[in-house]
N, C-alpha and C. Protein backbone atom coordinates (compact mmCIF):
# COMPACT_ATOMS: atom_id res chain seq x y z
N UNK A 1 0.81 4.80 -11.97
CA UNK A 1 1.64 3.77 -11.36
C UNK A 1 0.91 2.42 -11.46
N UNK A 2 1.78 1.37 -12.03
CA UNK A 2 1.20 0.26 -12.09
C UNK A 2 1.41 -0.74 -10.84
N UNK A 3 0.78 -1.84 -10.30
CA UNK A 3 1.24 -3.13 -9.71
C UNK A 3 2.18 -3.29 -10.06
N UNK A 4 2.66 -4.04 -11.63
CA UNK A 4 3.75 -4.64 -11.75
C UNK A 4 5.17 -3.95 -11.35
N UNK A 5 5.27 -2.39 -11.24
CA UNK A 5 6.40 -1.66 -10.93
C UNK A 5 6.42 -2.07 -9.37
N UNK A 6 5.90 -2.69 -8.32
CA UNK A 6 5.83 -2.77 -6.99
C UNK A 6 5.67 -3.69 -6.38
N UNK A 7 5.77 -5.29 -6.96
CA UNK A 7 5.22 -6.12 -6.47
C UNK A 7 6.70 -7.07 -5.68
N UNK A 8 6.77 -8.14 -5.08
CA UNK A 8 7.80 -8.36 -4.59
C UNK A 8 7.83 -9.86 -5.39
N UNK A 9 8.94 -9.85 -6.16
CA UNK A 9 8.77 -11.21 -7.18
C UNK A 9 8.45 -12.49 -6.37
N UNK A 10 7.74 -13.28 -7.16
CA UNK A 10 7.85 -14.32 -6.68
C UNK A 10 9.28 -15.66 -5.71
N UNK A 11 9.82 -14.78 -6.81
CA UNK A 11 11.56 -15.90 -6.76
C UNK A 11 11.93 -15.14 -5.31
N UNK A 12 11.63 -14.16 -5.02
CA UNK A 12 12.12 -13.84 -3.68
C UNK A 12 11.45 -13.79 -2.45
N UNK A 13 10.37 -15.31 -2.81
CA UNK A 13 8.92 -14.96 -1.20
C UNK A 13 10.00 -16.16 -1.33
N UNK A 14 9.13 -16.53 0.11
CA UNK A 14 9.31 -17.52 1.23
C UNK A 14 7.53 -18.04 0.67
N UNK A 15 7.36 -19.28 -0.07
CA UNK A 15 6.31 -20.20 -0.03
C UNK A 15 6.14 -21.72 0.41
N UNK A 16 4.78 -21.57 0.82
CA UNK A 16 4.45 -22.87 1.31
C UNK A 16 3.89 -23.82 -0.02
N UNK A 17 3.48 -25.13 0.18
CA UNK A 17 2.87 -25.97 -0.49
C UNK A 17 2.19 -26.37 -0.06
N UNK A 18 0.17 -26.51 -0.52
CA UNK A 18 -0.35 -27.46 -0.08
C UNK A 18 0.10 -28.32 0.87
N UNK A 19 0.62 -29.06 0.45
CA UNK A 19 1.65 -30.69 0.80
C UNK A 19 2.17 -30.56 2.59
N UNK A 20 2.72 -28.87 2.65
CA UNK A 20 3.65 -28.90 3.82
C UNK A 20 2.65 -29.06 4.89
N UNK A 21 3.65 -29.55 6.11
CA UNK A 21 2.90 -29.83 6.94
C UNK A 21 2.47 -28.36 7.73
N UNK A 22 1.60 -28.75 9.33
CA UNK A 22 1.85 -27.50 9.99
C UNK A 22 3.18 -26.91 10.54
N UNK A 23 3.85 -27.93 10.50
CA UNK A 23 5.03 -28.04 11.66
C UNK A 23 6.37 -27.40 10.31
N UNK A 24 5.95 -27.76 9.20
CA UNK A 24 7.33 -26.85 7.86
C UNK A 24 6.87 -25.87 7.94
N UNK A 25 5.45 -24.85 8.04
CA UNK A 25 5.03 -23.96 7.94
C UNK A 25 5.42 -23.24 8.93
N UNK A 26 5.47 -23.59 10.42
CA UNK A 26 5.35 -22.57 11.13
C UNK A 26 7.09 -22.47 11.27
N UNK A 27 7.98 -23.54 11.16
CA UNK A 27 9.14 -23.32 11.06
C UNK A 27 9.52 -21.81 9.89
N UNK A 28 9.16 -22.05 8.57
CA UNK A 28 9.35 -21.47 8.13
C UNK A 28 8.95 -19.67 8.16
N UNK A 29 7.75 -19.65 9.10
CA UNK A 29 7.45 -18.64 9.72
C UNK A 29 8.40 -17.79 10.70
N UNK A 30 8.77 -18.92 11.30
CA UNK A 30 9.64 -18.30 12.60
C UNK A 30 11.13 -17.82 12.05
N UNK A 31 11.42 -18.63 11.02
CA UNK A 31 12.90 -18.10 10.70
C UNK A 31 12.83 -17.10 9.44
N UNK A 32 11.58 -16.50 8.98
CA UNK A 32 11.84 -15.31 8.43
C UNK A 32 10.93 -14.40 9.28
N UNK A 33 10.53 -14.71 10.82
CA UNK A 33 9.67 -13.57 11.62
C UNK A 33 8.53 -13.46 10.30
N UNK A 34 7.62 -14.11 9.85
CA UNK A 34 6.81 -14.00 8.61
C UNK A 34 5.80 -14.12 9.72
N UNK A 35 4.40 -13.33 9.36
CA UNK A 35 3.14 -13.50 9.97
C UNK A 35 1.90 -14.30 9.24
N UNK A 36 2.09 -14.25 7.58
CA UNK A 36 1.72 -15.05 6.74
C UNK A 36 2.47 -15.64 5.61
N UNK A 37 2.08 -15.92 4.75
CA UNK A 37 2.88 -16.72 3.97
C UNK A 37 1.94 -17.82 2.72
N UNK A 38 2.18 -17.02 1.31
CA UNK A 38 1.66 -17.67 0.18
C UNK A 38 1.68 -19.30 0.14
N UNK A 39 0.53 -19.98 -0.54
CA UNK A 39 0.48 -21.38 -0.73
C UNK A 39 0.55 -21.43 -2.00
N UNK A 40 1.47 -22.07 -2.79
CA UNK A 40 1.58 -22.06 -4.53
C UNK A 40 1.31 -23.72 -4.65
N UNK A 41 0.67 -24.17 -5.93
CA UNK A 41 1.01 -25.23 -6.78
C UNK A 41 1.32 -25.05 -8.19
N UNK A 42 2.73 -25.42 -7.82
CA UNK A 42 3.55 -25.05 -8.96
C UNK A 42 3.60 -23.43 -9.52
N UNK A 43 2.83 -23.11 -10.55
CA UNK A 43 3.16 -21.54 -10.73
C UNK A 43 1.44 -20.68 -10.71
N UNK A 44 1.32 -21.70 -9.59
CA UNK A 44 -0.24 -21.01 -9.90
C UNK A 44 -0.12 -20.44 -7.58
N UNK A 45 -1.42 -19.63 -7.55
CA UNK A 45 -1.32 -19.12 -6.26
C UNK A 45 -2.92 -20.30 -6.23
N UNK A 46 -2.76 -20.71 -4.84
CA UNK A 46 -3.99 -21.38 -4.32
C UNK A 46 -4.02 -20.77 -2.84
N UNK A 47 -3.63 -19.82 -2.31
CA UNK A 47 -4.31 -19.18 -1.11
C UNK A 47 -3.15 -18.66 -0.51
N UNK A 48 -3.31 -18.44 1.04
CA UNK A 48 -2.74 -18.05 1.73
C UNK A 48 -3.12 -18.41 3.38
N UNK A 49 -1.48 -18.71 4.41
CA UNK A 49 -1.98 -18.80 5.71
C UNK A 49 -1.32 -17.90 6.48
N UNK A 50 -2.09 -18.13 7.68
CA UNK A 50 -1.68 -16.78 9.03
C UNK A 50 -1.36 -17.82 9.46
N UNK A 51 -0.23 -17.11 10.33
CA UNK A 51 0.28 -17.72 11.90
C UNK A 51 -0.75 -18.09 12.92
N UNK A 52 -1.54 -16.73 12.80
CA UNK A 52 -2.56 -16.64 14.01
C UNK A 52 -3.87 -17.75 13.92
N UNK A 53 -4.06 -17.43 12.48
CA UNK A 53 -5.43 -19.39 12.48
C UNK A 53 -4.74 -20.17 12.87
N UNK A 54 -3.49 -20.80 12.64
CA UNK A 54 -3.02 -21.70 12.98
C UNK A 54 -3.08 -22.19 14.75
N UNK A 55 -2.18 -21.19 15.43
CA UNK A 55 -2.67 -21.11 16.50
C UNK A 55 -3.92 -21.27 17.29
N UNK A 56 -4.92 -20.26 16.41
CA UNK A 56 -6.16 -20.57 16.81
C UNK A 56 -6.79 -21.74 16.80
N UNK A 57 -6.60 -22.29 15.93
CA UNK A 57 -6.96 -23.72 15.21
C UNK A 57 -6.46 -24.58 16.01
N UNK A 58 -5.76 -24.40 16.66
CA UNK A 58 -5.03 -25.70 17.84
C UNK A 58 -5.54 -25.57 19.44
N UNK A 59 -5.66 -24.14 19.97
CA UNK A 59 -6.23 -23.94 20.77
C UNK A 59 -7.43 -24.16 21.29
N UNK A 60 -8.16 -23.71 19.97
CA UNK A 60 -10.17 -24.38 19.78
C UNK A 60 -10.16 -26.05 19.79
N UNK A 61 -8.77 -26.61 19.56
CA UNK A 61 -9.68 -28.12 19.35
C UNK A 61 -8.87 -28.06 20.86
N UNK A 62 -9.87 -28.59 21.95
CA UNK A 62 -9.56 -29.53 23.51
C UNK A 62 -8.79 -30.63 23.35
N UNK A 63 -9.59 -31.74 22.15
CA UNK A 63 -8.53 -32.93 22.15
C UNK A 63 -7.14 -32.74 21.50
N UNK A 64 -6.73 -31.56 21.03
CA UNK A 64 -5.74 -31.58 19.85
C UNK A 64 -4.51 -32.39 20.90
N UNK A 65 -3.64 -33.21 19.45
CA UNK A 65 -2.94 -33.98 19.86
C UNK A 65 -1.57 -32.96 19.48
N UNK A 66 -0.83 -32.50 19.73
CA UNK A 66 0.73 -31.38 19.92
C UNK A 66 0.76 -32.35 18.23
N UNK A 67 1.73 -33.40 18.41
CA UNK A 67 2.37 -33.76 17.40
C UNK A 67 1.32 -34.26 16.19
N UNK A 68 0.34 -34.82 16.30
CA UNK A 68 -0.68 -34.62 15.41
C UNK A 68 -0.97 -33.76 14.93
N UNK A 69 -1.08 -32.66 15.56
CA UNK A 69 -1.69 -31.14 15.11
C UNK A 69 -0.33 -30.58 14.23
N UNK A 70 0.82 -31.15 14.60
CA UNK A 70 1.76 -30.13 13.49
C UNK A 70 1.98 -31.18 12.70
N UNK A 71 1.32 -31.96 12.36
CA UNK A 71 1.57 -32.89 10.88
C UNK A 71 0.24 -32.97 10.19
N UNK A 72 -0.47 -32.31 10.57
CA UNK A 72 -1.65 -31.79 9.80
C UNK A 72 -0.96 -31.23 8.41
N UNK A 73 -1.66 -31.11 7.23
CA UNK A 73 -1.17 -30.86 5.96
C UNK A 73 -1.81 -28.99 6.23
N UNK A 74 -1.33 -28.14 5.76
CA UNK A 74 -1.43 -26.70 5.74
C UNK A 74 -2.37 -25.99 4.99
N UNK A 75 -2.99 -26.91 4.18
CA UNK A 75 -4.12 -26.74 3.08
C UNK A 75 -5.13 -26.80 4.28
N UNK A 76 -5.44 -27.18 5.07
CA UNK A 76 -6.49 -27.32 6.56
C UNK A 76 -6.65 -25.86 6.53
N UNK A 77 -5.92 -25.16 6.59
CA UNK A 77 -5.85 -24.19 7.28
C UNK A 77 -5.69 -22.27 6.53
N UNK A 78 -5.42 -22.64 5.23
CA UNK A 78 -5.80 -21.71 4.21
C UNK A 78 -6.46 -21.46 3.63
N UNK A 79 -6.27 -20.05 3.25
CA UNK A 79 -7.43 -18.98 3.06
C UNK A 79 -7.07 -19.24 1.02
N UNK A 80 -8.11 -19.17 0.92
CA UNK A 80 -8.24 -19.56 -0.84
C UNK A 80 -9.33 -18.28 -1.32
N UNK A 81 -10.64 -17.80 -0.81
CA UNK A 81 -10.90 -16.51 -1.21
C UNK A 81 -10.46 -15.15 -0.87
N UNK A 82 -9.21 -15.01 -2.03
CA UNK A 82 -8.54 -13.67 -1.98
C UNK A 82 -8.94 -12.97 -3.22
N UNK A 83 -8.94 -11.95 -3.43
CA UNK A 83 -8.64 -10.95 -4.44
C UNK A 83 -7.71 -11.09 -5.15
N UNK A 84 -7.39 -11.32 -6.67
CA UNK A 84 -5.74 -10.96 -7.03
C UNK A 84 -6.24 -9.67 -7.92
N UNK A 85 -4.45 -9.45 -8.27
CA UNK A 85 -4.35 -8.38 -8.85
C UNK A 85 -3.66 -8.82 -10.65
N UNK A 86 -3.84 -7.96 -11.42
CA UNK A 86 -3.26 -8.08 -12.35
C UNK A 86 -1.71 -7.07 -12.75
N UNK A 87 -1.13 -7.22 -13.13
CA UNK A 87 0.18 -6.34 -12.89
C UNK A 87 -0.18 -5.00 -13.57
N UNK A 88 -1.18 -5.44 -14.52
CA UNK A 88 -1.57 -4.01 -15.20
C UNK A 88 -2.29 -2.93 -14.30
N UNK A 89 -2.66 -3.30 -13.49
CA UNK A 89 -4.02 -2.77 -12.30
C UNK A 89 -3.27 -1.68 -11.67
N UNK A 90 -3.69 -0.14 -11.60
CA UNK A 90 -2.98 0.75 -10.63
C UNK A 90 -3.41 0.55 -9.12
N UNK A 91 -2.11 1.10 -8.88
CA UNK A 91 -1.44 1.18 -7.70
C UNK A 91 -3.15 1.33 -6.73
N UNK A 92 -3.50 2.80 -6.97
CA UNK A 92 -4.53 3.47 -6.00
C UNK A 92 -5.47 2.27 -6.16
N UNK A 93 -6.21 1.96 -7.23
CA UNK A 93 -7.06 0.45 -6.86
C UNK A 93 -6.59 -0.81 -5.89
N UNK A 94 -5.17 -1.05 -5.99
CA UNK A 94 -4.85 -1.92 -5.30
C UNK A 94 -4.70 -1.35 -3.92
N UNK A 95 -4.17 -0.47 -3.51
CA UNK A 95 -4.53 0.18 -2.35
C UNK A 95 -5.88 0.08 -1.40
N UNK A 96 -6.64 0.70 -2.02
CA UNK A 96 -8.32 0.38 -1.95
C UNK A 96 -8.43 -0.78 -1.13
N UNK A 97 -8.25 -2.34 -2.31
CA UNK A 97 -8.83 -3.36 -2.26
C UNK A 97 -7.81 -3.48 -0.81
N UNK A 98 -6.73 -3.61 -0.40
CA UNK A 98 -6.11 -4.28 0.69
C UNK A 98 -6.13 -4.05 1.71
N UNK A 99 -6.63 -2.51 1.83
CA UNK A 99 -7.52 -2.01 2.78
C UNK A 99 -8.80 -2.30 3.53
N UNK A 100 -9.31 -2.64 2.49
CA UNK A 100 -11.14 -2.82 2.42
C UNK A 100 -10.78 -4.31 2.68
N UNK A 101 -10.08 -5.19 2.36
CA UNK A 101 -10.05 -6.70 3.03
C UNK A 101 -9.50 -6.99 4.31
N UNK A 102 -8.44 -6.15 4.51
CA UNK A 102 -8.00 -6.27 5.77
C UNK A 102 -7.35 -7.59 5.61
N UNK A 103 -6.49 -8.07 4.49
CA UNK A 103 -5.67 -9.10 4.41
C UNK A 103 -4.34 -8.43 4.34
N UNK A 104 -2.94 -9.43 4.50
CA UNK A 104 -1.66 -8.77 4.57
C UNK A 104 -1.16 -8.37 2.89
N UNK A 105 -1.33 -9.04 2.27
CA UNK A 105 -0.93 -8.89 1.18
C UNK A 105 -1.99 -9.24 -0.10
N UNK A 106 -1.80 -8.87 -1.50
CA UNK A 106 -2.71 -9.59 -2.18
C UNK A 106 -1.46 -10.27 -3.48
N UNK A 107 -2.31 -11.47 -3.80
CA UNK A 107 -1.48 -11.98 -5.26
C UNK A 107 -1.32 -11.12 -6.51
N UNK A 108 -0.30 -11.38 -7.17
CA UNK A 108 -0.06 -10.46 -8.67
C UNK A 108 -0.24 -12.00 -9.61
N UNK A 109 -0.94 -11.78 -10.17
CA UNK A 109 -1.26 -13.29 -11.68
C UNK A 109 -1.81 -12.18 -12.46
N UNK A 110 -0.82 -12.64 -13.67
CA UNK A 110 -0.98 -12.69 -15.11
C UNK A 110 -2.19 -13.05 -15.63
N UNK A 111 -2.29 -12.96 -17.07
CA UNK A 111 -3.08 -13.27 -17.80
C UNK A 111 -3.42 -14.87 -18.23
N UNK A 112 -2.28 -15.68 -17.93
CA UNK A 112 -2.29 -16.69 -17.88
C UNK A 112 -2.32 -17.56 -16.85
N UNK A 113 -2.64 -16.89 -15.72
CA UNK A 113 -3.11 -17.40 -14.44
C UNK A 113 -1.97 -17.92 -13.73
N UNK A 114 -0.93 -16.99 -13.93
CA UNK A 114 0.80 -17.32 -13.52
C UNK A 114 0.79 -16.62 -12.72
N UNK A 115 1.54 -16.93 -11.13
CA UNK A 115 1.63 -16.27 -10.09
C UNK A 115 2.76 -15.69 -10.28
N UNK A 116 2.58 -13.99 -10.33
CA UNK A 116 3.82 -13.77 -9.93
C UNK A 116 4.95 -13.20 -9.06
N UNK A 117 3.70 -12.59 -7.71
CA UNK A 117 4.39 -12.32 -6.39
C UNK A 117 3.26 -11.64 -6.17
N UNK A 118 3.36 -11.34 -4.75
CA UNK A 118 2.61 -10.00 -4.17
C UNK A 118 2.75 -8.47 -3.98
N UNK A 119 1.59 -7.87 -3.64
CA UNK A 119 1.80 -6.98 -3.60
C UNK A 119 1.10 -6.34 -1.83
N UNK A 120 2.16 -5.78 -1.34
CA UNK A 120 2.27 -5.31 0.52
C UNK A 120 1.69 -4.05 0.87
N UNK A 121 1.51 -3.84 2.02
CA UNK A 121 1.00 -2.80 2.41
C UNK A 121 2.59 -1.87 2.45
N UNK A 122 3.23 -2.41 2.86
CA UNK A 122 4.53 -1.43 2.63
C UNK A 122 5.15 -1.29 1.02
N UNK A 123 4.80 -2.23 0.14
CA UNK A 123 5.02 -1.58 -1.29
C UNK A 123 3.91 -0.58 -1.33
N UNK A 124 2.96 -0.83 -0.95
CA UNK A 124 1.82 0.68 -1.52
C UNK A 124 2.13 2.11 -1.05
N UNK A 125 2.55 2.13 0.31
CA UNK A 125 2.66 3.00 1.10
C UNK A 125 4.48 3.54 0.55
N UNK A 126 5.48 3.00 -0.06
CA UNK A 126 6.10 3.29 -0.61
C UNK A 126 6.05 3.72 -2.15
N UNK A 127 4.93 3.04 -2.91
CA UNK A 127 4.74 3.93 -4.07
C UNK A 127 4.06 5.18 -3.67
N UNK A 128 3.53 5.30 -2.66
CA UNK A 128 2.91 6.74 -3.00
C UNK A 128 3.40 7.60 -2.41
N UNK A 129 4.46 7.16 -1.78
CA UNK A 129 5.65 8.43 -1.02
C UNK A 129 6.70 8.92 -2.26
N UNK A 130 6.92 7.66 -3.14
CA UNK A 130 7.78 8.28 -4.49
C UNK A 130 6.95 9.17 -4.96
N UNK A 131 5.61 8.66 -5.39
CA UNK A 131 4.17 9.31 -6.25
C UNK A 131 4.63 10.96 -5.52
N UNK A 132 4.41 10.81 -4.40
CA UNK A 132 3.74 12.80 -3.63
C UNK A 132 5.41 13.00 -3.17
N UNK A 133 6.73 12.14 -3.44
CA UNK A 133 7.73 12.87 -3.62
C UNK A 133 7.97 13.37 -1.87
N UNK A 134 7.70 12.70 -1.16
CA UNK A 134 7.86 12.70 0.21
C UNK A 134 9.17 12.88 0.97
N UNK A 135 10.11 12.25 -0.14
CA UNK A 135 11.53 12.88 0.66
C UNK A 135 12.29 14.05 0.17
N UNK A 136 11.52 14.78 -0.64
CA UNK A 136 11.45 15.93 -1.38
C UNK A 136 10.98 17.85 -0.48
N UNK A 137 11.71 18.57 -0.45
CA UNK A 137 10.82 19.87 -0.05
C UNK A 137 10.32 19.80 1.33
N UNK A 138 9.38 20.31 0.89
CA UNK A 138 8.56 21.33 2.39
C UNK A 138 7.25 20.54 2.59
N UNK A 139 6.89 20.21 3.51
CA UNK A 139 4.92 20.36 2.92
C UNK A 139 4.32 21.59 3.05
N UNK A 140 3.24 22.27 2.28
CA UNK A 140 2.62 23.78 2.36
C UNK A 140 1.33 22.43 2.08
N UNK A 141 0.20 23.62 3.05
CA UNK A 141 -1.45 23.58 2.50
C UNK A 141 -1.64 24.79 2.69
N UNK A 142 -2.75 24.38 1.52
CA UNK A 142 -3.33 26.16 0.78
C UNK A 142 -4.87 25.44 0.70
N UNK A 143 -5.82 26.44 0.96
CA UNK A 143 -6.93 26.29 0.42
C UNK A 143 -7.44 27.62 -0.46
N UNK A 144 -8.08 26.82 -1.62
CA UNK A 144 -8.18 27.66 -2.71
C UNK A 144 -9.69 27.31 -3.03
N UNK A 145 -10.83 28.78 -3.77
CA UNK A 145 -12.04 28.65 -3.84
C UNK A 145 -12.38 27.42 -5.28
N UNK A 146 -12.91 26.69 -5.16
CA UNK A 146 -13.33 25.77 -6.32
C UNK A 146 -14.06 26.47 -7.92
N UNK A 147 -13.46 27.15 -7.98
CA UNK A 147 -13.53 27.81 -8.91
C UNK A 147 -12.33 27.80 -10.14
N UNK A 148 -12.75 27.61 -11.66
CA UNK A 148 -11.33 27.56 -12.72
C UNK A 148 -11.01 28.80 -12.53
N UNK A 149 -9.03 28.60 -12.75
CA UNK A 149 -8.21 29.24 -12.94
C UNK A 149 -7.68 29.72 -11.65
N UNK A 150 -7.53 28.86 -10.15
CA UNK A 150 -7.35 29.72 -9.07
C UNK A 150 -6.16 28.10 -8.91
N UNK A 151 -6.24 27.20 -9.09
CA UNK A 151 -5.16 26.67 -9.17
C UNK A 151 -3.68 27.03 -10.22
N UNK A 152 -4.19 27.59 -11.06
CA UNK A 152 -3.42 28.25 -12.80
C UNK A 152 -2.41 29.27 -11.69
N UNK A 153 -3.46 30.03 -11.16
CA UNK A 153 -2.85 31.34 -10.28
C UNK A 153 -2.09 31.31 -9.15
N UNK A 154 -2.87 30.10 -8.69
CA UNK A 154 -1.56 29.64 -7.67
C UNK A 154 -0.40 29.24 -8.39
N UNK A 155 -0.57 28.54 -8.48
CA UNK A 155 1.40 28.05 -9.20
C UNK A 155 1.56 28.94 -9.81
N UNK A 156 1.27 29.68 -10.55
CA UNK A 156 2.17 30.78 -11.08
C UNK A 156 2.34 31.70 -9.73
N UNK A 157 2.10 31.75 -8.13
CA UNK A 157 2.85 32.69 -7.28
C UNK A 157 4.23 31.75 -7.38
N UNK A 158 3.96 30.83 -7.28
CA UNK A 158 5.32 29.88 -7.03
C UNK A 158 6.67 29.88 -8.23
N UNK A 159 5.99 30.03 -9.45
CA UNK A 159 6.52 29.94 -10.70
C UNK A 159 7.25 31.86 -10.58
N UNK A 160 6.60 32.87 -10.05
CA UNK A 160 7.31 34.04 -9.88
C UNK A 160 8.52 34.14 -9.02
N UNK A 161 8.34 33.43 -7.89
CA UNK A 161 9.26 33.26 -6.77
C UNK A 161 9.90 32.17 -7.27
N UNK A 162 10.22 31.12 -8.65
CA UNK A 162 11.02 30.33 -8.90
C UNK A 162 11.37 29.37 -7.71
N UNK A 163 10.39 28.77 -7.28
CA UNK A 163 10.12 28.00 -6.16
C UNK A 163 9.24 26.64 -7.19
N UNK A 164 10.82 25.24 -6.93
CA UNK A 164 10.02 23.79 -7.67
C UNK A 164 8.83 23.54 -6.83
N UNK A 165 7.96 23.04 -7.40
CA UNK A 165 6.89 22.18 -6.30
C UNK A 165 7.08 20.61 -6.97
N UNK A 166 7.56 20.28 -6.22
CA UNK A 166 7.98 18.73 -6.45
C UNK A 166 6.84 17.97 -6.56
N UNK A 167 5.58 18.10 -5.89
CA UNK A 167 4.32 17.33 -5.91
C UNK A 167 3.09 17.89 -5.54
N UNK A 168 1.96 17.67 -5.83
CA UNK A 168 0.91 18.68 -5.30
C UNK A 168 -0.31 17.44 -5.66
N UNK A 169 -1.29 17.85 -4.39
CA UNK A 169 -2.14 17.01 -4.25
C UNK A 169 -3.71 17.61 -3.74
N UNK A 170 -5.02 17.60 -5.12
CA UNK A 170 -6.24 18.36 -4.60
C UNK A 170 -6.72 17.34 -3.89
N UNK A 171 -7.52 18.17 -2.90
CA UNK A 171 -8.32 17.18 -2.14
C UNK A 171 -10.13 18.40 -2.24
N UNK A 172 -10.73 17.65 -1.60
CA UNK A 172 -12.30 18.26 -1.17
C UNK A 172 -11.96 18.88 0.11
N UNK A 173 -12.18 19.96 0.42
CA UNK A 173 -12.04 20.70 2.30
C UNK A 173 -12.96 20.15 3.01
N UNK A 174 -14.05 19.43 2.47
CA UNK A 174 -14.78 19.31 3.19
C UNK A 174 -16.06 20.55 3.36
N UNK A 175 -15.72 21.51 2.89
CA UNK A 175 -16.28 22.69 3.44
C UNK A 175 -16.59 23.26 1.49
N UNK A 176 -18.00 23.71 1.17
CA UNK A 176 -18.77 23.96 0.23
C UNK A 176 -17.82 24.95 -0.53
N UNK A 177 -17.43 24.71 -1.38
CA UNK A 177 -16.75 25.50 -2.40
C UNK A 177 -14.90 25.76 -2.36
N UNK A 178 -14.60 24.85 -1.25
CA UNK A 178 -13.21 25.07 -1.23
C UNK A 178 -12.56 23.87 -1.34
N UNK A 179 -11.05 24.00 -2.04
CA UNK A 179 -10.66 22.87 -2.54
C UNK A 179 -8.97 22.98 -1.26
N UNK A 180 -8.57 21.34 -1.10
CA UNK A 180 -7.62 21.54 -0.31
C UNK A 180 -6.31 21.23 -1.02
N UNK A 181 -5.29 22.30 -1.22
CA UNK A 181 -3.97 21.43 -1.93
C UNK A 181 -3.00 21.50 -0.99
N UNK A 182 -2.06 20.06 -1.09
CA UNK A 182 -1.28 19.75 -0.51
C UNK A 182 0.46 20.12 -1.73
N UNK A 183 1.28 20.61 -0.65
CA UNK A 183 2.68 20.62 -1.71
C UNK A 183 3.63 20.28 -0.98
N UNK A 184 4.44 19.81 -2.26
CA UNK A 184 5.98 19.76 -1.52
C UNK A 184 6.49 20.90 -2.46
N UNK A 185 7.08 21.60 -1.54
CA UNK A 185 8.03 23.17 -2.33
C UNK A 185 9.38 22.71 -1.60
N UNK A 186 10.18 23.15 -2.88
CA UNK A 186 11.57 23.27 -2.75
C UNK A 186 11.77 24.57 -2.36
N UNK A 187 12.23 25.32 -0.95
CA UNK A 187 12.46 26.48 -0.55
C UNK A 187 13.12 26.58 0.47
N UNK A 188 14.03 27.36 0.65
CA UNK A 188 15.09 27.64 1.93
C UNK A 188 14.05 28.77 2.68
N UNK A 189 13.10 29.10 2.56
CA UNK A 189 12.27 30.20 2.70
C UNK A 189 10.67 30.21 2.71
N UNK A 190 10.49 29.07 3.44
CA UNK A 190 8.99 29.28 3.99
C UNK A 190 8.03 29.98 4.21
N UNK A 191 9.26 31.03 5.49
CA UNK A 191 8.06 31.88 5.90
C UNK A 191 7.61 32.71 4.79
N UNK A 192 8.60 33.00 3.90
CA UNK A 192 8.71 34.08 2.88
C UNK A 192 7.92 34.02 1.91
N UNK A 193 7.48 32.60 1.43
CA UNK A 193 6.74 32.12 0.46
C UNK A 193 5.66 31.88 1.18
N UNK A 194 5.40 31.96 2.36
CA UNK A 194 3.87 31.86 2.44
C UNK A 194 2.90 32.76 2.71
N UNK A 195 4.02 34.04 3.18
CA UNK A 195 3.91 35.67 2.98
C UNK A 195 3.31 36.00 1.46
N UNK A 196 4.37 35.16 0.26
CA UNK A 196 3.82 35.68 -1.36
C UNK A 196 2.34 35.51 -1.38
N UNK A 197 2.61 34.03 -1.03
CA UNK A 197 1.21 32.95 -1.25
C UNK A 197 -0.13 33.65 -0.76
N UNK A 198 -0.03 34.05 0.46
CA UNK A 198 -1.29 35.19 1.00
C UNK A 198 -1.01 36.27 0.71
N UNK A 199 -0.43 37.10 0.16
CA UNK A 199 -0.66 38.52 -0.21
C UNK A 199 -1.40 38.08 -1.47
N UNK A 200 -1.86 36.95 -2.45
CA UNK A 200 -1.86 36.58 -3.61
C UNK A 200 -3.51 36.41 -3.26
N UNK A 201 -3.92 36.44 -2.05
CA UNK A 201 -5.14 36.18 -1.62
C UNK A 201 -5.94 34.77 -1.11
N UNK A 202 -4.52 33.71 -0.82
CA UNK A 202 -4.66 32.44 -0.58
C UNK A 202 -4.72 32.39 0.75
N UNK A 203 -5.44 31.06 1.83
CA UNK A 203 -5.03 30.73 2.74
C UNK A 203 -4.20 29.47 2.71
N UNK A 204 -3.74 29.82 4.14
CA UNK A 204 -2.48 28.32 4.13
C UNK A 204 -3.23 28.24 5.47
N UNK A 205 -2.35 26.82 5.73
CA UNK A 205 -3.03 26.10 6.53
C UNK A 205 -2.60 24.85 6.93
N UNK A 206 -2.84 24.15 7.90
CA UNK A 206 -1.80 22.58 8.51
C UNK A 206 -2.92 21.62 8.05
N UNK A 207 -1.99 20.58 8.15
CA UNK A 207 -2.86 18.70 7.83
C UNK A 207 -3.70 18.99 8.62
């Protein structure tokens, strides 16, 4: 899965300009309920602001003047070291990074240093519900010994009982030699298949 399949185009944000004041910014905040909000010049990204510096930023100054303070220019007050992304960049890296910054969103630019929208914590968290097929099946966990050919053997219990597995996901157990898989099974018959699944010599098991 790439960025570019997930990003929210440019032509459809809500952006600020350098230029705007505090007082266009936070308007424009309030009438899309926005908590931040991209700063572009022209087709390039030059940062990003929060609601909440802003605020902060008025509160910390004692002398602040109300109407002075919202004709402040908005460039005062944005964040310019971000991360971008390239549209080519997968999904799970971008995940990672937006995590590990603890920012709302990150930029998508091209190769030519063309902005071309962002990418959200709710686009990520929606590619990877298509990815593991989340509105799909059952969830089953199985833990299986880390050893080849015991995943081969599993799906083929499933492949006997003609049971789809829409998605499947290894993980580490945590625990020395066992591996954790996650599924979505297509089955009117749970209990039944998880009866196959351990007579087959597997354990199952919850999140």
């Amino acid at each position: 899965m790439f960025v570019k399949n997930h990003i929210l185009a440019k032509e459809f944000l809500t952006l600020l300009s350098k230029e705007d004041t505090v007082q266009a910014a936070l308007s424009k905040m309030e009438e899309g309920k926005f908590l931040s909000l991209p700063i572009v010049d022209g087709n390039h990204f030059v940062g990003y602001v929060m609601k909440q510096d802003i605020y902060s930023a008025f509160f910390q100054d004692v002398d602040a003047d109300r109407n002075g303070f919202l004709n402040r220019k908005i460039e005062e007050f944005m964040v310019t070291d971000i991360k971008s992304l390239d549209p080519e960049d997968g999904i799970d890296e971008a995940s990672y990074a937006i995590e590990k910054l603890n920012i709302p969103f990150l930029p998508v630019i091209n190769k030519d240093g063309y902005f071309l929208g962002i990418l959200t914590h709710a686009a990520i968290f929606k590619a990877f519900a298509d990815l593991f097929q989340l509105d799909k099946g059952k969830q089953m966990v199985i833990y299986v010994f880390n050893i080849p050919g015991q995943l081969s053997r599993l799906l083929n219990v499933f492949r006997k009982e003609d049971v789809n597995v829409a998605s499947m996901v290894v993980m580490d157990a945590k625990v020395m030699g066992i591996l954790k898989v996650m599924l979505r099974v297509e089955t009117e018959d749970m209990a039944g298949l998880i009866s196959k699944v351990e007579k087959e010599g597997f354990k199952t098991g919850h999140l």
